[in-house]
C-alpha atoms as a PDB file:
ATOM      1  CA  UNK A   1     -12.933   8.263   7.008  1.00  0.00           C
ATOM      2  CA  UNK A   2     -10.646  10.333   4.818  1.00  0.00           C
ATOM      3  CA  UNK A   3     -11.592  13.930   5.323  1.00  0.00           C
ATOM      4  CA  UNK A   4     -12.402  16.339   2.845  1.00  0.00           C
ATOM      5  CA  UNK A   5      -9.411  18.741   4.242  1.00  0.00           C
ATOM      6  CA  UNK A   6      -7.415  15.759   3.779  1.00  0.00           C
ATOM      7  CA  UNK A   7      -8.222  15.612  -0.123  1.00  0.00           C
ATOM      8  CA  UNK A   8      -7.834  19.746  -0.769  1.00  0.00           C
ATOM      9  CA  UNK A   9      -3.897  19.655   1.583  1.00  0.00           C
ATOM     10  CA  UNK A  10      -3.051  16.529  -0.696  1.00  0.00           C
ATOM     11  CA  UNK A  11      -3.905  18.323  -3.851  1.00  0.00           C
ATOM     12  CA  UNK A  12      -2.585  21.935  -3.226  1.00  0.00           C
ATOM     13  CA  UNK A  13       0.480  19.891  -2.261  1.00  0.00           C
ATOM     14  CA  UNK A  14       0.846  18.626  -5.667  1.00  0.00           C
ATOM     15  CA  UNK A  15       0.681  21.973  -7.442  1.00  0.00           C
ATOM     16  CA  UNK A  16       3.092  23.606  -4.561  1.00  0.00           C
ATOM     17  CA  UNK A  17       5.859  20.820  -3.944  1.00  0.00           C
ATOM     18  CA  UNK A  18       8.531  23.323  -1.898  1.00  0.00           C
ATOM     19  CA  UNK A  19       9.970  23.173   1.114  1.00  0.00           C
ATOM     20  CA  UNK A  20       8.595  27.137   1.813  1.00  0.00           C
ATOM     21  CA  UNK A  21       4.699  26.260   1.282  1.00  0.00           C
ATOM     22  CA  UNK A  22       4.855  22.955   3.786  1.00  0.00           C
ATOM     23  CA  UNK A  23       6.200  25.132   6.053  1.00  0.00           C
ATOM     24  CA  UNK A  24       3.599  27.697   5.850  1.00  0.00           C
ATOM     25  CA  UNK A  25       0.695  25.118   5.603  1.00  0.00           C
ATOM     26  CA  UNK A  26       1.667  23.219   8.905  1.00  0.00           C
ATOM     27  CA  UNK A  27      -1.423  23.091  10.163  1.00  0.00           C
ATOM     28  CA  UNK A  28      -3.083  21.703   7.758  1.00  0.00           C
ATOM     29  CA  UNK A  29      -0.517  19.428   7.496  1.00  0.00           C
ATOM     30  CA  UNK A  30      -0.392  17.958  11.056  1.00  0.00           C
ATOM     31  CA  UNK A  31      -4.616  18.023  10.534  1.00  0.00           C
ATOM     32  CA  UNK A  32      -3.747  15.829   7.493  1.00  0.00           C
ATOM     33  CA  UNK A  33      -1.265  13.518  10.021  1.00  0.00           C
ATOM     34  CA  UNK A  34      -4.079  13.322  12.575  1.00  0.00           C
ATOM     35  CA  UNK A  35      -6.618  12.062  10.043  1.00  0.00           C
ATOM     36  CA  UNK A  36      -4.178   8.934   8.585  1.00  0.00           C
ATOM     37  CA  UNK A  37      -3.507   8.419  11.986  1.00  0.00           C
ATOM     38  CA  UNK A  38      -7.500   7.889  12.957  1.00  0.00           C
ATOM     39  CA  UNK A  39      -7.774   5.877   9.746  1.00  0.00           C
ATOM     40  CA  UNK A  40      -4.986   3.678  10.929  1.00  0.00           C
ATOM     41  CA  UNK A  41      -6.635   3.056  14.481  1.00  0.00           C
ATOM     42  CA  UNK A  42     -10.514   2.467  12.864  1.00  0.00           C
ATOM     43  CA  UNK A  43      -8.696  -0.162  10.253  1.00  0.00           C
ATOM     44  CA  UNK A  44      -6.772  -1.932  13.381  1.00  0.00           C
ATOM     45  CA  UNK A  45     -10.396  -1.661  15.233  1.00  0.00           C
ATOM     46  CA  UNK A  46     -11.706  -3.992  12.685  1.00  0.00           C
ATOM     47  CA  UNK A  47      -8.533  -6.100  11.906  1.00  0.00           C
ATOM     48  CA  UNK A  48     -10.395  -9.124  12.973  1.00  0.00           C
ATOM     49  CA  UNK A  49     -12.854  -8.505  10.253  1.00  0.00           C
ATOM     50  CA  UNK A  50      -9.955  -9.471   7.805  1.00  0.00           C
ATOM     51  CA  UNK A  51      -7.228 -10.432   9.547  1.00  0.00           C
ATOM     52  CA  UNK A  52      -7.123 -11.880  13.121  1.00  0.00           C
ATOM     53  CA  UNK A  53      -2.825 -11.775  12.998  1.00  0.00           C
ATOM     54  CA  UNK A  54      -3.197  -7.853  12.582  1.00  0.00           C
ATOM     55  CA  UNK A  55      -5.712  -7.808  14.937  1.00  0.00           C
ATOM     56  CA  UNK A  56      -3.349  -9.498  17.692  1.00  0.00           C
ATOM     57  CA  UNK A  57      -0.678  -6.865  16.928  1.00  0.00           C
ATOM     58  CA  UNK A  58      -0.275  -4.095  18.922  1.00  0.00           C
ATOM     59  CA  UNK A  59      -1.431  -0.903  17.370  1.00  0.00           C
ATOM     60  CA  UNK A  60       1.148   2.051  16.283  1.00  0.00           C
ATOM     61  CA  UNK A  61      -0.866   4.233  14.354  1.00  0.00           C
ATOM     62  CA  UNK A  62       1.853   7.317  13.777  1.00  0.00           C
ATOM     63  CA  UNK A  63       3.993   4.445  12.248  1.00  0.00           C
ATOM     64  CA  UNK A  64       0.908   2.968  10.362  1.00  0.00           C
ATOM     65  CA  UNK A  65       1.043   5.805   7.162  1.00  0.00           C
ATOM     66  CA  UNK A  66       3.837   6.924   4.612  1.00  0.00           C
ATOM     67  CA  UNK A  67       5.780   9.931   5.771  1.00  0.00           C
ATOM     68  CA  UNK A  68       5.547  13.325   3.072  1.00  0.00           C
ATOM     69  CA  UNK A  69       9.399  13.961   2.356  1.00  0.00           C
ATOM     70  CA  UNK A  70      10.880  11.646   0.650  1.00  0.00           C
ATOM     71  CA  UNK A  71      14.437  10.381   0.929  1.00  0.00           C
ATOM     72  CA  UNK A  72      16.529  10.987  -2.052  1.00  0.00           C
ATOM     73  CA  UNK A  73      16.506   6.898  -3.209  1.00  0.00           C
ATOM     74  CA  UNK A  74      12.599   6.902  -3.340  1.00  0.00           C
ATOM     75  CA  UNK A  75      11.706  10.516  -4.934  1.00  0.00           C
ATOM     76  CA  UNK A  76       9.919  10.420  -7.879  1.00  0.00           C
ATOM     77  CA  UNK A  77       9.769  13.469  -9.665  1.00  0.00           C
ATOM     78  CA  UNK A  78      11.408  16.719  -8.861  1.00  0.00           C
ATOM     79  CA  UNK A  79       9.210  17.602  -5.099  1.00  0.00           C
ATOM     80  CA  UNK A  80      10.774  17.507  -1.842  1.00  0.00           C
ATOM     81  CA  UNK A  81       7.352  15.102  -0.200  1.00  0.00           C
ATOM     82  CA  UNK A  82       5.472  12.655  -1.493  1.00  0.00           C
ATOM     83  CA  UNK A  83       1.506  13.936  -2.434  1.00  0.00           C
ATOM     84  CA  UNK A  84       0.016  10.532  -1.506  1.00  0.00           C
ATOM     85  CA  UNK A  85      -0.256   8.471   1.528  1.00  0.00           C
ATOM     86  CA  UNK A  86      -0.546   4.745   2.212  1.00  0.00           C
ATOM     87  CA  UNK A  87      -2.394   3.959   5.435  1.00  0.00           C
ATOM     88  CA  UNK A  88      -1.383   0.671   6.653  1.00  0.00           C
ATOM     89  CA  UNK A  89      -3.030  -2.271   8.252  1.00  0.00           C
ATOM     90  CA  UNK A  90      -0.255  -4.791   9.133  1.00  0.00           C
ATOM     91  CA  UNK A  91       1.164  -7.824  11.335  1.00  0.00           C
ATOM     92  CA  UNK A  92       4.916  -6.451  11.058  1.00  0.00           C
ATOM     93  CA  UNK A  93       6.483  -3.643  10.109  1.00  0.00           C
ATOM     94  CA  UNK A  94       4.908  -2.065   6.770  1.00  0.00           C
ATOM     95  CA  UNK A  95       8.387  -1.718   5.216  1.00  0.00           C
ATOM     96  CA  UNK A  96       9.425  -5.387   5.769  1.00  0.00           C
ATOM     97  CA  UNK A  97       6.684  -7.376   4.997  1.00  0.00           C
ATOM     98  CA  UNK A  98       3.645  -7.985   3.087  1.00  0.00           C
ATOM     99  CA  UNK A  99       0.474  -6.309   4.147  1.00  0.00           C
ATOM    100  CA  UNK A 100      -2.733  -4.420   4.031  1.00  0.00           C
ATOM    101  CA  UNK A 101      -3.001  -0.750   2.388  1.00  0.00           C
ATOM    102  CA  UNK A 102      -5.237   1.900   1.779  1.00  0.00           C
ATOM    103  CA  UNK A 103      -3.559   4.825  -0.725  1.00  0.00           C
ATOM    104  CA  UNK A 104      -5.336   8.141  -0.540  1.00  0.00           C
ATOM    105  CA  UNK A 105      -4.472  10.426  -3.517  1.00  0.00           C
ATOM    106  CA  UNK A 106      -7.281  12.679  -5.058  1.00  0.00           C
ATOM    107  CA  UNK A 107      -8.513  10.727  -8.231  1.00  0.00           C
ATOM    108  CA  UNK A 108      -6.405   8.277  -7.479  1.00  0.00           C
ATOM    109  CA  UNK A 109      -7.551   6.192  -4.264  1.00  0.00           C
ATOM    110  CA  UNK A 110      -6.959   2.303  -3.920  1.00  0.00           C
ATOM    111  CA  UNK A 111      -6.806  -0.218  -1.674  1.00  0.00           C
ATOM    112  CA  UNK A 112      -5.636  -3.954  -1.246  1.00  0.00           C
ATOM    113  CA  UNK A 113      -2.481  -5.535  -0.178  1.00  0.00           C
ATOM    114  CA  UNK A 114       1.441  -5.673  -0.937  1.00  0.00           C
ATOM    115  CA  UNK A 115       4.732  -4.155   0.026  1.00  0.00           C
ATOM    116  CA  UNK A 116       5.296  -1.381  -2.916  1.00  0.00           C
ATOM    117  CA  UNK A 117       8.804   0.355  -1.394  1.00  0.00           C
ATOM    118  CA  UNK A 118      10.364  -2.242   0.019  1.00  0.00           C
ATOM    119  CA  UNK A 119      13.602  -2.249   1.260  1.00  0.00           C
ATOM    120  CA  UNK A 120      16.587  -4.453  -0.252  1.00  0.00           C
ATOM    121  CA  UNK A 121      16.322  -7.015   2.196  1.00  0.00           C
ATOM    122  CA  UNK A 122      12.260  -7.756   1.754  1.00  0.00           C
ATOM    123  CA  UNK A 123      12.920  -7.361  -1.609  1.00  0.00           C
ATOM    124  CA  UNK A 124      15.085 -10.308  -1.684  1.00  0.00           C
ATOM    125  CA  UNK A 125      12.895 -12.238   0.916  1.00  0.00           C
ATOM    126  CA  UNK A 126       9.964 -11.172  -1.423  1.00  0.00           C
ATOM    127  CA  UNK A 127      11.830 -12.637  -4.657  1.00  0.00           C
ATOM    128  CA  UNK A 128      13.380 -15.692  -2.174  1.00  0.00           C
ATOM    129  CA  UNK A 129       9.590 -16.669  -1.556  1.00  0.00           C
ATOM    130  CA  UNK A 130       8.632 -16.317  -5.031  1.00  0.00           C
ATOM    131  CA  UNK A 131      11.507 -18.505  -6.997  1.00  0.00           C
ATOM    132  CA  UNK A 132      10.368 -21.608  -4.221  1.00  0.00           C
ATOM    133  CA  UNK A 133       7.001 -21.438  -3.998  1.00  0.00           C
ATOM    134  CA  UNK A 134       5.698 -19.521  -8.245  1.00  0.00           C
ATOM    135  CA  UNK A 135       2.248 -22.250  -8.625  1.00  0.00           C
ATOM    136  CA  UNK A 136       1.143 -20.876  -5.328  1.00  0.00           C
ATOM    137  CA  UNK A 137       1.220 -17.149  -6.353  1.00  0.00           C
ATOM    138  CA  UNK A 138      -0.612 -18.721  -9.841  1.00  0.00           C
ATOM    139  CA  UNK A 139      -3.355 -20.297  -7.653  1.00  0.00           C
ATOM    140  CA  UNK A 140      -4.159 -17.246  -5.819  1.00  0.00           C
ATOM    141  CA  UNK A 141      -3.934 -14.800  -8.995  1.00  0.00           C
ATOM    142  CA  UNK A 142      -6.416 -17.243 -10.545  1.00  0.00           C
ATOM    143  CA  UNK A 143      -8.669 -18.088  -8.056  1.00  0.00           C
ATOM    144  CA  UNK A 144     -11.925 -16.157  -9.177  1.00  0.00           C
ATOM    145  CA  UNK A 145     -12.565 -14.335  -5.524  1.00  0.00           C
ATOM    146  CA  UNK A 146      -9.139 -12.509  -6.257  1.00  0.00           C
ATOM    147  CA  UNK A 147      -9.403 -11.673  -9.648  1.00  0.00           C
ATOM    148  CA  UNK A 148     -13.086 -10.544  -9.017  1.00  0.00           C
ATOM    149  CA  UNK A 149     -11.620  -7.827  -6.600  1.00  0.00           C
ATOM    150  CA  UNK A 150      -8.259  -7.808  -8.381  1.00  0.00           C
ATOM    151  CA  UNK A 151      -9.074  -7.531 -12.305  1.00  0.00           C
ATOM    152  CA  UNK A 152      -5.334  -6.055 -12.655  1.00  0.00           C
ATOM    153  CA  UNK A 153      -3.909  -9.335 -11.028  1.00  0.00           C
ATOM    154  CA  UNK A 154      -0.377  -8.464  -9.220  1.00  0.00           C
ATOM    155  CA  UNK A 155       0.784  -5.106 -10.094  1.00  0.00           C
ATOM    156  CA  UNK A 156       3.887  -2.884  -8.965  1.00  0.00           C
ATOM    157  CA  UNK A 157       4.656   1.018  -8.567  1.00  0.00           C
ATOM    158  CA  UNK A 158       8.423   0.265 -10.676  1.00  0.00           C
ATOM    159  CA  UNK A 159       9.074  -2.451 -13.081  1.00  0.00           C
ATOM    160  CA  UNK A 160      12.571  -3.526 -14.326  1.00  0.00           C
ATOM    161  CA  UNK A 161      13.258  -4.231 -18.075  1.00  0.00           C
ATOM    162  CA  UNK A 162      14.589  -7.353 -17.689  1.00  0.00           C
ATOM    163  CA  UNK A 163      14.992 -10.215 -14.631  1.00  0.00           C
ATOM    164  CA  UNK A 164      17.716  -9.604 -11.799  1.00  0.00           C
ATOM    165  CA  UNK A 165      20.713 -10.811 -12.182  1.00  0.00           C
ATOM    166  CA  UNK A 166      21.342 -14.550 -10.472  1.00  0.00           C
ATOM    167  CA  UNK A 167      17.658 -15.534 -11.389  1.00  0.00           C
ATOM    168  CA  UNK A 168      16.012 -17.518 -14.178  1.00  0.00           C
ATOM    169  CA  UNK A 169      14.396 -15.709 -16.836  1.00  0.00           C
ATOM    170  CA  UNK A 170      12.448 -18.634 -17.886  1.00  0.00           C
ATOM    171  CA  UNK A 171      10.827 -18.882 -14.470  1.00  0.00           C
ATOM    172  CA  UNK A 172       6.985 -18.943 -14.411  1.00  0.00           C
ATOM    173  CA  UNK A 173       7.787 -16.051 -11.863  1.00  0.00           C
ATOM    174  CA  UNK A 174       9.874 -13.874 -14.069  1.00  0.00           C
ATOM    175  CA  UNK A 175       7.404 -11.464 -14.992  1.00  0.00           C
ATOM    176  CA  UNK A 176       7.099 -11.177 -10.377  1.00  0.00           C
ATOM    177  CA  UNK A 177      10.754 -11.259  -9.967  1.00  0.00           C
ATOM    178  CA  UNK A 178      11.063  -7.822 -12.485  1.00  0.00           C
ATOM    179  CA  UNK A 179       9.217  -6.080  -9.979  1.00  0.00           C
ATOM    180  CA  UNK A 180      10.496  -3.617  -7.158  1.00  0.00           C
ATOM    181  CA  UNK A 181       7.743  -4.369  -4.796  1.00  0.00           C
ATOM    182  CA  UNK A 182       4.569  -5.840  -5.531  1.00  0.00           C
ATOM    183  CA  UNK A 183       0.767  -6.332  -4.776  1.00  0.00           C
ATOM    184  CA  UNK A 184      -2.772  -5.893  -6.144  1.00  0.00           C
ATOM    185  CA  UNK A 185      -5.101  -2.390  -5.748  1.00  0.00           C
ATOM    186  CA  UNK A 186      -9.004  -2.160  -6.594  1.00  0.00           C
ATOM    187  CA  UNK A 187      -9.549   1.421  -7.214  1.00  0.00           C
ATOM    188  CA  UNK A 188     -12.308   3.456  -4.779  1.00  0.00           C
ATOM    189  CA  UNK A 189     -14.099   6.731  -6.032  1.00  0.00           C
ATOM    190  CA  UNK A 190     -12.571   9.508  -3.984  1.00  0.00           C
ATOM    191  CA  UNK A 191     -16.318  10.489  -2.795  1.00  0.00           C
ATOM    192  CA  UNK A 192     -16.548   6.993  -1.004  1.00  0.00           C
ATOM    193  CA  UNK A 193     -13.642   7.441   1.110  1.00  0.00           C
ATOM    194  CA  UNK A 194     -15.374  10.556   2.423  1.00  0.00           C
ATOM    195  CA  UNK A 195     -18.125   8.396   4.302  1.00  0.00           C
ATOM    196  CA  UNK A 196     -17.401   6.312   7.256  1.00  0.00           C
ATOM    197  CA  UNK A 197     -19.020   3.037   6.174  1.00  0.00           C
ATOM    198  CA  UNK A 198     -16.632   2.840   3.513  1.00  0.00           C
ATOM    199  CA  UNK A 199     -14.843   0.076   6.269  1.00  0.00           C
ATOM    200  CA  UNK A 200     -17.243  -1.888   5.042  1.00  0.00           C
ATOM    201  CA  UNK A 201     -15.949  -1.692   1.145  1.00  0.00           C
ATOM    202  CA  UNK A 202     -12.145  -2.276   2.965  1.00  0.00           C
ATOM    203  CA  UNK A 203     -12.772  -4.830   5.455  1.00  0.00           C
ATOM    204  CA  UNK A 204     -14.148  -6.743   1.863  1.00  0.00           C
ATOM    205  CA  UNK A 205     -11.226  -6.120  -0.193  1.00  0.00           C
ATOM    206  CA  UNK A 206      -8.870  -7.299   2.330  1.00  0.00           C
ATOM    207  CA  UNK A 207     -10.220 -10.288   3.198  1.00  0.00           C
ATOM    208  CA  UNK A 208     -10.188 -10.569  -0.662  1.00  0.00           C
ATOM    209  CA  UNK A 209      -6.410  -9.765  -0.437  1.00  0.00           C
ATOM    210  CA  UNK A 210      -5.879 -12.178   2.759  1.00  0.00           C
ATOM    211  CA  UNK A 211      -4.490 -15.161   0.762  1.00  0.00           C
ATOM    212  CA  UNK A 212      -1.897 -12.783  -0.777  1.00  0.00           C
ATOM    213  CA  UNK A 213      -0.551 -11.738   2.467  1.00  0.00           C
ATOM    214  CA  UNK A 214      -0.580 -14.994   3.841  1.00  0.00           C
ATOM    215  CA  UNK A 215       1.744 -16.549   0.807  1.00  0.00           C
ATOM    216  CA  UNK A 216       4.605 -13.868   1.796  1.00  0.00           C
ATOM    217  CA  UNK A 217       4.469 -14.724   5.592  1.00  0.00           C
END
């Protein structure tokens, strides 16, 4: 699955965030490139595992990962690229709409499902579906499949202080409607990810995640 080549680039990366080292570690950059994009082909190879709509979609797997730079609205932190990935496993377009994820970044690898960066217009059809519909999101969050795989619940990469403007504070999704993107992760040890029958561990925590995609459709 990931490979160990994969692990050292991503790491390096993070202790040499400048334009002059990606460009003199190119090729172990596109080797990085070629191994989301496998990992994005095996996951659509067993889409119908987890989810027979992904499986029916047509496969793209250089648009199936997170790019490395970052555009100036989504940097975090003071480096040029982003030192994590997310491999993606989706019916639609993986900046639009709710879907399957794995996130490779040494000590830090998860998987599960959500839309974490998503642009303003999800993120209003994300907050949209969550204002009409709140008891369904509470049934899935406390059904005890999902918070077996999920301890965390529904948990986001950026967190406002208080709820958007135009939207009820007092609404049982108000703690939902703070976030900028949203989901749920269960955490992997970085030494699974390095053995291919780890599909096994992802093809279960999707279909643990597959009533959580299916509520933002």
């Amino acid at each position: 699955m990931v490979e160990p080549e994969t692990f050292m680039f991503l790491a390096d990366l993070a202790t040499n965030n400048r334009k002059a080292w990606m460009d003199a570690h190119r090729e172990e950059r596109d080797d990085a490139m070629r191994n989301f994009s496998g990992i994005a082909m095996t996951l659509h190879d067993y889409a119908d595992r987890f989810d027979p709509y992904v499986a029916e979609t047509k496969n793209k797997p250089k648009q199936s990962y997170s790019k490395f730079y970052q555009e100036a609205r989504d940097r975090v932190g003071p480096g040029l690229y982003r030192t994590d990935v997310d491999v993606f496993a989706n019916a639609g377009d993986p900046v639009e709409e709710v879907g399957y994820y794995l996130h490779i970044e040494p000590g830090n690898c998860h998987a599960g499902a959500g839309l974490f960066q998503p642009s303003k217009a999800a993120l209003a059809k994300l907050r949209t579906r969550l204002v009409d519909d709140p008891q369904d999101l509470v049934e899935i969050t406390t059904d005890p499949e999902f918070k077996g795989a999920f301890p965390a619940g529904i948990v986001s990469r950026k967190v406002l202080g208080a709820v958007p403007d135009g939207f009820d504070s007092k609404s049982p999704a108000a703690p939902y409607l703070k976030m900028v993107g949203l989901g749920c992760r269960k955490d992997i040890p970085d030494a699974l990810l390095l053995e291919d029958d780890v599909i096994d561990l992802l093809i279960e925590i999707f279909r643990s995640a597959n009533e959580l995609v299916r509520y933002f459709d």
